[in-house]
PDB file of N, CA and C in Angstrom:
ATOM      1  N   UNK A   1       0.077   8.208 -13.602  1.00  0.00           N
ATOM      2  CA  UNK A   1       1.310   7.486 -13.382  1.00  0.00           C
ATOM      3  C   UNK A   1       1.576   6.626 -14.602  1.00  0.00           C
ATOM      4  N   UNK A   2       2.399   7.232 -15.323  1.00  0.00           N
ATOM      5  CA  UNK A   2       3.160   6.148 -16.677  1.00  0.00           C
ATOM      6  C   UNK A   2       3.643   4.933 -16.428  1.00  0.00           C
ATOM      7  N   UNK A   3       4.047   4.093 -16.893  1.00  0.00           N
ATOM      8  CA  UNK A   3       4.921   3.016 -16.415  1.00  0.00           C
ATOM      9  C   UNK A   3       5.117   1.937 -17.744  1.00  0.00           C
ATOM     10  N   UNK A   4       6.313   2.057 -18.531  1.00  0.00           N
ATOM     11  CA  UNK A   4       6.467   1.300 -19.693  1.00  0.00           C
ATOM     12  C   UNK A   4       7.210  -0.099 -18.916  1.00  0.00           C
ATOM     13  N   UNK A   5       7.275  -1.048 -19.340  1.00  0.00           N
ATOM     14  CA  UNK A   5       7.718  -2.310 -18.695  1.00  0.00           C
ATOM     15  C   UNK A   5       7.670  -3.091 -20.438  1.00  0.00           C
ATOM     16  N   UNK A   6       9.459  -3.235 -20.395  1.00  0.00           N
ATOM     17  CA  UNK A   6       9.227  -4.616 -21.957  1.00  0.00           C
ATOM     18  C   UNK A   6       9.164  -5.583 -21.156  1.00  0.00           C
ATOM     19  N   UNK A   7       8.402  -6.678 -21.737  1.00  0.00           N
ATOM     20  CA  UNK A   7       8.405  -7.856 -21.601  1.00  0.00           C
ATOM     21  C   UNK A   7       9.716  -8.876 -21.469  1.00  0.00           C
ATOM     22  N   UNK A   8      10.835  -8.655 -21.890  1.00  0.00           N
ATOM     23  CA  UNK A   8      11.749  -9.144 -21.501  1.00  0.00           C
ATOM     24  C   UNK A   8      12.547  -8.808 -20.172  1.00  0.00           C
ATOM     25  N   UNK A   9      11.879  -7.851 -19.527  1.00  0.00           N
ATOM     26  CA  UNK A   9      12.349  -7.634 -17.866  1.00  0.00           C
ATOM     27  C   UNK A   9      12.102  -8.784 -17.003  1.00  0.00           C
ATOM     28  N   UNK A  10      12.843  -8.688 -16.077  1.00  0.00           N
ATOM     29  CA  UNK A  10      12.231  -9.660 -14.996  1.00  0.00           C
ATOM     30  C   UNK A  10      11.553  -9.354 -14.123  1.00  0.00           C
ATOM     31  N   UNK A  11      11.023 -10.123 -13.133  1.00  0.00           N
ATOM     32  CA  UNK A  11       9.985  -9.841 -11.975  1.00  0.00           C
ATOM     33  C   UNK A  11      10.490  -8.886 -10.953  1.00  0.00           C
ATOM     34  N   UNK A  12      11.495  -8.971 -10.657  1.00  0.00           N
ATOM     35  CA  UNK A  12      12.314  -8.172 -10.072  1.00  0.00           C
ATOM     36  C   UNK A  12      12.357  -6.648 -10.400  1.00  0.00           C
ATOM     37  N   UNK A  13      12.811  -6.446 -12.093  1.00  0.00           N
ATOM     38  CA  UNK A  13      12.753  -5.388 -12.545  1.00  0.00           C
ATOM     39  C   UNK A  13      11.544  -4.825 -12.189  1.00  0.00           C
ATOM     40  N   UNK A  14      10.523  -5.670 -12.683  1.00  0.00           N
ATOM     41  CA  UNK A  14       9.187  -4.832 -12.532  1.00  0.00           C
ATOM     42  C   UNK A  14       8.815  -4.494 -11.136  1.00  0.00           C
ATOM     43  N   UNK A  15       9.136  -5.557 -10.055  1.00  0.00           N
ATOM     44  CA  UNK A  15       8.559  -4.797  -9.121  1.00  0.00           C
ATOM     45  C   UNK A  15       9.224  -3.027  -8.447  1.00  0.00           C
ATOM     46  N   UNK A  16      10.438  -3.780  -8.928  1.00  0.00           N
ATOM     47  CA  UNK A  16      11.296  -2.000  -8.491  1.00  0.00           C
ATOM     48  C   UNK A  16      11.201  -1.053  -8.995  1.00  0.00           C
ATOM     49  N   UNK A  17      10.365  -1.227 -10.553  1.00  0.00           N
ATOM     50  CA  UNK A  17       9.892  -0.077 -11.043  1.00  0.00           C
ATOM     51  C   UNK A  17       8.566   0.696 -10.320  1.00  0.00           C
ATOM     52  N   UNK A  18       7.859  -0.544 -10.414  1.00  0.00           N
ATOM     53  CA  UNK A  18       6.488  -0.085  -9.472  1.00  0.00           C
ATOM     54  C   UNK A  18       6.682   0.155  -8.135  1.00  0.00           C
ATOM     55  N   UNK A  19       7.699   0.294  -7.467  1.00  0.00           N
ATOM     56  CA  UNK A  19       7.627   0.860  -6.247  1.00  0.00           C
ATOM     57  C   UNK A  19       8.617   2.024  -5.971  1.00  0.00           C
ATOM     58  N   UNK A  20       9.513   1.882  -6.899  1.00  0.00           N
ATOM     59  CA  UNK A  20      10.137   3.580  -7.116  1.00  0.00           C
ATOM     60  C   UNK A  20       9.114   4.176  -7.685  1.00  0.00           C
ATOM     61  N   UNK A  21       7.490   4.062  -8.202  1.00  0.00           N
ATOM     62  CA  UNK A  21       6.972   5.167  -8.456  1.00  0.00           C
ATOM     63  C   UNK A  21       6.049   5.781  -7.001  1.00  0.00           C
ATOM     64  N   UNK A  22       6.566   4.791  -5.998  1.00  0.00           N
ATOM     65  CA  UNK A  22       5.990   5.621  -4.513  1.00  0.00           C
ATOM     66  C   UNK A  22       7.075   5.870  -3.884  1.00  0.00           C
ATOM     67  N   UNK A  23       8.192   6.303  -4.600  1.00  0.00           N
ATOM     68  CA  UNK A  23       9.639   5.842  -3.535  1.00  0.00           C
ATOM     69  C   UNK A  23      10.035   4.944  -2.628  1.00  0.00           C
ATOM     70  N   UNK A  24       9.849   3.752  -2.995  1.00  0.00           N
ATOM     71  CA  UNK A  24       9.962   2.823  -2.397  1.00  0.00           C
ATOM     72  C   UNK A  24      10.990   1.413  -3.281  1.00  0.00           C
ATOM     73  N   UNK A  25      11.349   1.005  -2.439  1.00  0.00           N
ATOM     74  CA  UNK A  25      13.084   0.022  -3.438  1.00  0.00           C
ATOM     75  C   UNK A  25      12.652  -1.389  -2.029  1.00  0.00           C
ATOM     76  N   UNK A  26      13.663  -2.177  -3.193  1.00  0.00           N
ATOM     77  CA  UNK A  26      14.171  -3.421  -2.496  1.00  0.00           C
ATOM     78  C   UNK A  26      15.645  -3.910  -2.775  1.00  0.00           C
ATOM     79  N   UNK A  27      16.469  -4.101  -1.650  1.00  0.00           N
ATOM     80  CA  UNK A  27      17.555  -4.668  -2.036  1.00  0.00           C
ATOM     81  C   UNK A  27      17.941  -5.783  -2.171  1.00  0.00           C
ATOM     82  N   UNK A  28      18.589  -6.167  -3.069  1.00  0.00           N
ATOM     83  CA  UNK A  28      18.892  -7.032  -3.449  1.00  0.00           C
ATOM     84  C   UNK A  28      20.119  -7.812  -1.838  1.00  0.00           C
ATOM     85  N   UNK A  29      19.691  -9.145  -1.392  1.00  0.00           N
ATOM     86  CA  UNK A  29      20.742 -10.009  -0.232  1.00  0.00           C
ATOM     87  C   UNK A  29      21.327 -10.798  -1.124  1.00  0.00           C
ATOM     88  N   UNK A  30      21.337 -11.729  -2.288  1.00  0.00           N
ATOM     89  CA  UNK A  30      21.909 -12.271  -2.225  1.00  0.00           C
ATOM     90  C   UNK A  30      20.923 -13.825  -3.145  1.00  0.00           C
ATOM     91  N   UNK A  31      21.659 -14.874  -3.459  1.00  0.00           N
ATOM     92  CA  UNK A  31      20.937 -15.887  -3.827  1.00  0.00           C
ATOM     93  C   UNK A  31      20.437 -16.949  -2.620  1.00  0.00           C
ATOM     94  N   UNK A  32      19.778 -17.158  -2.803  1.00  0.00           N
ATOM     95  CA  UNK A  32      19.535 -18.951  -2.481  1.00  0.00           C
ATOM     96  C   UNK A  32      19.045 -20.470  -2.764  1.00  0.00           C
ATOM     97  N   UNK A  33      19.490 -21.355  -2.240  1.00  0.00           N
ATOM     98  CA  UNK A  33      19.454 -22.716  -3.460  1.00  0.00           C
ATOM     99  C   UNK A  33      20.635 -22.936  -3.766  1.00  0.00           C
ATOM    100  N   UNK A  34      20.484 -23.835  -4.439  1.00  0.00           N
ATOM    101  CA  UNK A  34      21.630 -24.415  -5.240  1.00  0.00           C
ATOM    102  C   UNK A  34      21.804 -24.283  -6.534  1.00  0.00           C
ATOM    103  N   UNK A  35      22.869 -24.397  -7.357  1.00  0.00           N
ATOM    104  CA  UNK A  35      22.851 -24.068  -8.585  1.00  0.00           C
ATOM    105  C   UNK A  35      21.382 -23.933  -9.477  1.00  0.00           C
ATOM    106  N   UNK A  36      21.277 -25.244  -8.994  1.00  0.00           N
ATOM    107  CA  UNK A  36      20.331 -25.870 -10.875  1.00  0.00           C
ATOM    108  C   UNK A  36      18.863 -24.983 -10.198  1.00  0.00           C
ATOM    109  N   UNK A  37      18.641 -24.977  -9.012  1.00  0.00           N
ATOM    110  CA  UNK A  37      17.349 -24.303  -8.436  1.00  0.00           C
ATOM    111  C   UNK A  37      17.769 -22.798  -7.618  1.00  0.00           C
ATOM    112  N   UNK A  38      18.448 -21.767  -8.111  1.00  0.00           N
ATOM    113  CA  UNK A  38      18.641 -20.711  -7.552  1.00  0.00           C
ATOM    114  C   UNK A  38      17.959 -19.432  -7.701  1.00  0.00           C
ATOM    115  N   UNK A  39      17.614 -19.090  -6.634  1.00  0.00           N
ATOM    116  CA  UNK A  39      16.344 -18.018  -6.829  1.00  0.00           C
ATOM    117  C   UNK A  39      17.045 -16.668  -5.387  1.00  0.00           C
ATOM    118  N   UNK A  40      16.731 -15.341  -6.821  1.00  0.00           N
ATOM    119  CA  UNK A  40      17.451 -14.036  -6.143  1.00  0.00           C
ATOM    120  C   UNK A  40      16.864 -13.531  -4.533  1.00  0.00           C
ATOM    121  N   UNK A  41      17.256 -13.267  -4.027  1.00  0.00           N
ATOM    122  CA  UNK A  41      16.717 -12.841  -2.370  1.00  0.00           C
ATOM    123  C   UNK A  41      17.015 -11.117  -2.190  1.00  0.00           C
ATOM    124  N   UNK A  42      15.430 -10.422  -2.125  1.00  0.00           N
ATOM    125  CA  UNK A  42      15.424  -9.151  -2.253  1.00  0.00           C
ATOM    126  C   UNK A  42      14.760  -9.111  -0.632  1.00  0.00           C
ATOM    127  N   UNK A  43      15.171  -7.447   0.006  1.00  0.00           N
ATOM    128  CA  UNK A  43      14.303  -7.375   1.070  1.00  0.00           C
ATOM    129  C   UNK A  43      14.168  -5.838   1.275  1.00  0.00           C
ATOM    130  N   UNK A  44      12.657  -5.648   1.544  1.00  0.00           N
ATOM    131  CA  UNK A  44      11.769  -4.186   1.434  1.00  0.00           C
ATOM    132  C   UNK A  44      12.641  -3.458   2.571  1.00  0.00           C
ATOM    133  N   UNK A  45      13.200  -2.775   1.792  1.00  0.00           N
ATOM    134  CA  UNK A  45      13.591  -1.024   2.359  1.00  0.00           C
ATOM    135  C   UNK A  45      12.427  -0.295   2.810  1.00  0.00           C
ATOM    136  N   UNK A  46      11.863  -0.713   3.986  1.00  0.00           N
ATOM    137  CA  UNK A  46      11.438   0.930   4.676  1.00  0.00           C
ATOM    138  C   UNK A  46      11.572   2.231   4.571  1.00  0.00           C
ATOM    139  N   UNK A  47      10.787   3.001   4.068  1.00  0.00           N
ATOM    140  CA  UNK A  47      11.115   4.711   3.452  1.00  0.00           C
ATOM    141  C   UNK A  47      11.699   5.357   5.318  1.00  0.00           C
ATOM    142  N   UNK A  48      12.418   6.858   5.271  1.00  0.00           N
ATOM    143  CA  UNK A  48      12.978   6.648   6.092  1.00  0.00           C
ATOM    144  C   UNK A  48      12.405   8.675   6.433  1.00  0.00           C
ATOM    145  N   UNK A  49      11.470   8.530   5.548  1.00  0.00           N
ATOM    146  CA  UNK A  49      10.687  10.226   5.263  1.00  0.00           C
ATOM    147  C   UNK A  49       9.498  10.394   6.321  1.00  0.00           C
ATOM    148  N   UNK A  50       9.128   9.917   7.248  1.00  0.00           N
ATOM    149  CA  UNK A  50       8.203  10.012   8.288  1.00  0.00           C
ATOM    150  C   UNK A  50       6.723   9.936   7.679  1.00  0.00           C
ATOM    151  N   UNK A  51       6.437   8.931   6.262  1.00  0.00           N
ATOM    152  CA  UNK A  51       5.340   8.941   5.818  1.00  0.00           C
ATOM    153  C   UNK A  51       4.256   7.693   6.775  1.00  0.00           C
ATOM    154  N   UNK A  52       4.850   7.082   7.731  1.00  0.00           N
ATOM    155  CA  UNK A  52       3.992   6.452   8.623  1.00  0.00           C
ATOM    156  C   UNK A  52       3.290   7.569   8.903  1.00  0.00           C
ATOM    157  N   UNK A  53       3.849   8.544   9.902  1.00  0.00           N
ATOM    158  CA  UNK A  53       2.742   9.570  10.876  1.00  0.00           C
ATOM    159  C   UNK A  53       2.265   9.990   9.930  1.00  0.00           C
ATOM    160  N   UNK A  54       2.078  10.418   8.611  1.00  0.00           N
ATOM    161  CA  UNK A  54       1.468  10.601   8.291  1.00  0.00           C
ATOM    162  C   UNK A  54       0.252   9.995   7.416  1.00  0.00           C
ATOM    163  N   UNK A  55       0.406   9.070   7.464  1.00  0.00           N
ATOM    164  CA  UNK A  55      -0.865   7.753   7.337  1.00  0.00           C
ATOM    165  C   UNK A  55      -1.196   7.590   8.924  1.00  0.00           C
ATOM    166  N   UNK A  56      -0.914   7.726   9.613  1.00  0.00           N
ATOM    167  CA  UNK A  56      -1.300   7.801  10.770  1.00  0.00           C
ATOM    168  C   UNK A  56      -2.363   8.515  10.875  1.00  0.00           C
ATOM    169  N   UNK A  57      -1.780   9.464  10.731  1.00  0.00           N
ATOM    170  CA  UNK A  57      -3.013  10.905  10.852  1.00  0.00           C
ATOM    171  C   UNK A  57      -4.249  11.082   9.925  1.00  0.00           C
ATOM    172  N   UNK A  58      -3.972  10.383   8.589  1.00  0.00           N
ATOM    173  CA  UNK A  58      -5.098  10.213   8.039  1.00  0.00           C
ATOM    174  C   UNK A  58      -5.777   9.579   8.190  1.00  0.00           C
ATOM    175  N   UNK A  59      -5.382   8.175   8.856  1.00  0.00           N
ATOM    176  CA  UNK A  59      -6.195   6.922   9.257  1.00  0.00           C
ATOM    177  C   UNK A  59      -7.142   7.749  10.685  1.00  0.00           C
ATOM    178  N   UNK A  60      -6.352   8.042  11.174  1.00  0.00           N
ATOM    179  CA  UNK A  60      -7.143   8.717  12.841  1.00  0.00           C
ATOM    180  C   UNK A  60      -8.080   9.813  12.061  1.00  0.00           C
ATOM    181  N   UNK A  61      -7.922  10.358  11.288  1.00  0.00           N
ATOM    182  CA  UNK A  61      -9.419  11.690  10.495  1.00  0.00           C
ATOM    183  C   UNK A  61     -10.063  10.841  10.557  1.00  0.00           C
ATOM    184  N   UNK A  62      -9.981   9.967   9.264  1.00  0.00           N
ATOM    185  CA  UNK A  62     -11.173   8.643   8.994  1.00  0.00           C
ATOM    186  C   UNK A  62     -11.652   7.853   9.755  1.00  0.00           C
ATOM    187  N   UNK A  63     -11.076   7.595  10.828  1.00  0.00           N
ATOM    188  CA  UNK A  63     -11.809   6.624  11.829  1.00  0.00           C
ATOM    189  C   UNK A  63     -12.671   7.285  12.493  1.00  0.00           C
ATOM    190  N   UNK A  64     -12.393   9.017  12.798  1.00  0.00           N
ATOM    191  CA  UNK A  64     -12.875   9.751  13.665  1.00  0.00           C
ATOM    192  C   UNK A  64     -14.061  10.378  12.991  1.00  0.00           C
ATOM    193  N   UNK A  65     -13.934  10.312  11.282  1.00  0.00           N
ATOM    194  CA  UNK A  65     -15.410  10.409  10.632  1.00  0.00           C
ATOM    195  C   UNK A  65     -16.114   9.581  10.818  1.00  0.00           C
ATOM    196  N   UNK A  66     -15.255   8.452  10.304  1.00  0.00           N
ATOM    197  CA  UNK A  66     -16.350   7.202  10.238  1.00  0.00           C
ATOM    198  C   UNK A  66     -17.885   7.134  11.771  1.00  0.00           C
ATOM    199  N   UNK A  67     -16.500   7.146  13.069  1.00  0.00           N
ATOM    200  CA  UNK A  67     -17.303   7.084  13.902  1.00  0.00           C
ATOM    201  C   UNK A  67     -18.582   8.266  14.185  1.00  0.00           C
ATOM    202  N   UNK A  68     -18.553   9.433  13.534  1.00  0.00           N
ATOM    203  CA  UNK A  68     -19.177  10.529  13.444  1.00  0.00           C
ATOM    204  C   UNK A  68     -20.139  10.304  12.726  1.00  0.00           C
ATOM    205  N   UNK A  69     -20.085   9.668  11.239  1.00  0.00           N
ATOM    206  CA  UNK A  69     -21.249   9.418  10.811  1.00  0.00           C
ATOM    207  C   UNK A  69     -22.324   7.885  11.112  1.00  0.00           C
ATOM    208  N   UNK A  70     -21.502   7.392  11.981  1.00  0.00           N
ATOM    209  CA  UNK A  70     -22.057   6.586  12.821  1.00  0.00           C
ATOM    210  C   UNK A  70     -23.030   7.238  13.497  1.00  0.00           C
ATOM    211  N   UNK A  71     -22.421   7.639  14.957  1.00  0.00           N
ATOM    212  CA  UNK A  71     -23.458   8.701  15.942  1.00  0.00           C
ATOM    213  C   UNK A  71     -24.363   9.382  15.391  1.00  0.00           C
ATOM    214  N   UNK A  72     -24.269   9.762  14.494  1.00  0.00           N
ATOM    215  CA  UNK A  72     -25.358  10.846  13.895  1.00  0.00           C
ATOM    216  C   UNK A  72     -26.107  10.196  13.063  1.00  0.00           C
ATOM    217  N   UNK A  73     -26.310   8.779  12.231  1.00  0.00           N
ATOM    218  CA  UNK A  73     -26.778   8.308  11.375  1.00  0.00           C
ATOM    219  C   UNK A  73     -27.872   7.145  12.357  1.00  0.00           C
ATOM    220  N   UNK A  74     -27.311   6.534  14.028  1.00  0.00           N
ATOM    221  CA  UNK A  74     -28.073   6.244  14.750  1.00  0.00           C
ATOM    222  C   UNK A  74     -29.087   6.853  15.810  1.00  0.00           C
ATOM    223  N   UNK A  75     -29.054   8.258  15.239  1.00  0.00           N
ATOM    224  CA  UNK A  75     -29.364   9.242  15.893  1.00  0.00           C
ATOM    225  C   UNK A  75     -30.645   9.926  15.112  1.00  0.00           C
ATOM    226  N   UNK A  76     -30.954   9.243  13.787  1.00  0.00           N
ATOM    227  CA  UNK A  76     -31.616   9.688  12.385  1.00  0.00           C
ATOM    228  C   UNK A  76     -33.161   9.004  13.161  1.00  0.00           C
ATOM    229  N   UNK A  77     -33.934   9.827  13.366  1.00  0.00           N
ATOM    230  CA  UNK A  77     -35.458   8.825  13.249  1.00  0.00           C
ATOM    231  C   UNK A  77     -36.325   9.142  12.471  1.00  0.00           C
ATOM    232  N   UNK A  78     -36.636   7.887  12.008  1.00  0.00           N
ATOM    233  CA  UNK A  78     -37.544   8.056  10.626  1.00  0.00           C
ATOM    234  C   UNK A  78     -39.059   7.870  10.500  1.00  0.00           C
ATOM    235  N   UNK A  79     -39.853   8.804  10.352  1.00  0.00           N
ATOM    236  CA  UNK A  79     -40.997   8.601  10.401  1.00  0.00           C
ATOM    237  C   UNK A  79     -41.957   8.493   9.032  1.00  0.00           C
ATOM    238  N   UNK A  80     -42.488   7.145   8.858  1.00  0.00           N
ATOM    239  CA  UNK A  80     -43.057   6.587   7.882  1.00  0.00           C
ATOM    240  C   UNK A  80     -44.466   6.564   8.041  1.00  0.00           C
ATOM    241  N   UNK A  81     -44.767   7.577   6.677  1.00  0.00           N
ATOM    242  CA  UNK A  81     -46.917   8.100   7.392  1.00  0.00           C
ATOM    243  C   UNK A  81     -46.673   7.281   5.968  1.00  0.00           C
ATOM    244  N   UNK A  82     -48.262   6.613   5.811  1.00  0.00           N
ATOM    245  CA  UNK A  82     -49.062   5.927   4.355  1.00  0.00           C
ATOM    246  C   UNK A  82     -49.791   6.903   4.130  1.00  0.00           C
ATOM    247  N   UNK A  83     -50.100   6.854   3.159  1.00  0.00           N
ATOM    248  CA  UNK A  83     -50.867   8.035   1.914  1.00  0.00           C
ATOM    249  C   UNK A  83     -52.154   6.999   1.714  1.00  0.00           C
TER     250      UNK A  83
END
């Protein structure tokens, strides 16, 4: 994953670069504050591609390993002879 960023971007810029490289954006609402203290108001767009279920489903493999090499790793008996 490339990602050039000049230094004269803003925080903003950068984060929307780094999250259009997972397809992912923020929109811009609006300011808030007052003049002399005004700061931009962005809010995370939810992707709308059904990539939850599918972190879903990977999370449920992995839990369902995890617990697998559980059972079977308390299931290990070890027998320790001296020489």
């Amino acid at each position: 994953m490339w990602l050039a960023i000049a230094s004269r971007r803003r925080n903003s810029a950068i984060a929307q670069k780094l999250l259009a490289k997972i397809d992912l954006k923020l929109d811009y609402i609006g300011w808030l504050g007052k003049r002399e203290n005004r700061e931009c108001v962005y809010q995370f767009v939810a992707p709308n591609d059904q990539r939850d279920s599918i972190f879903r489903q990977w999370f449920n493999l992995d839990e369902a390993f995890q617990n697998e090499l559980v059972s079977v790793s308390n299931n290990i008996k070890y027998n320790y002879t001296s020489h």
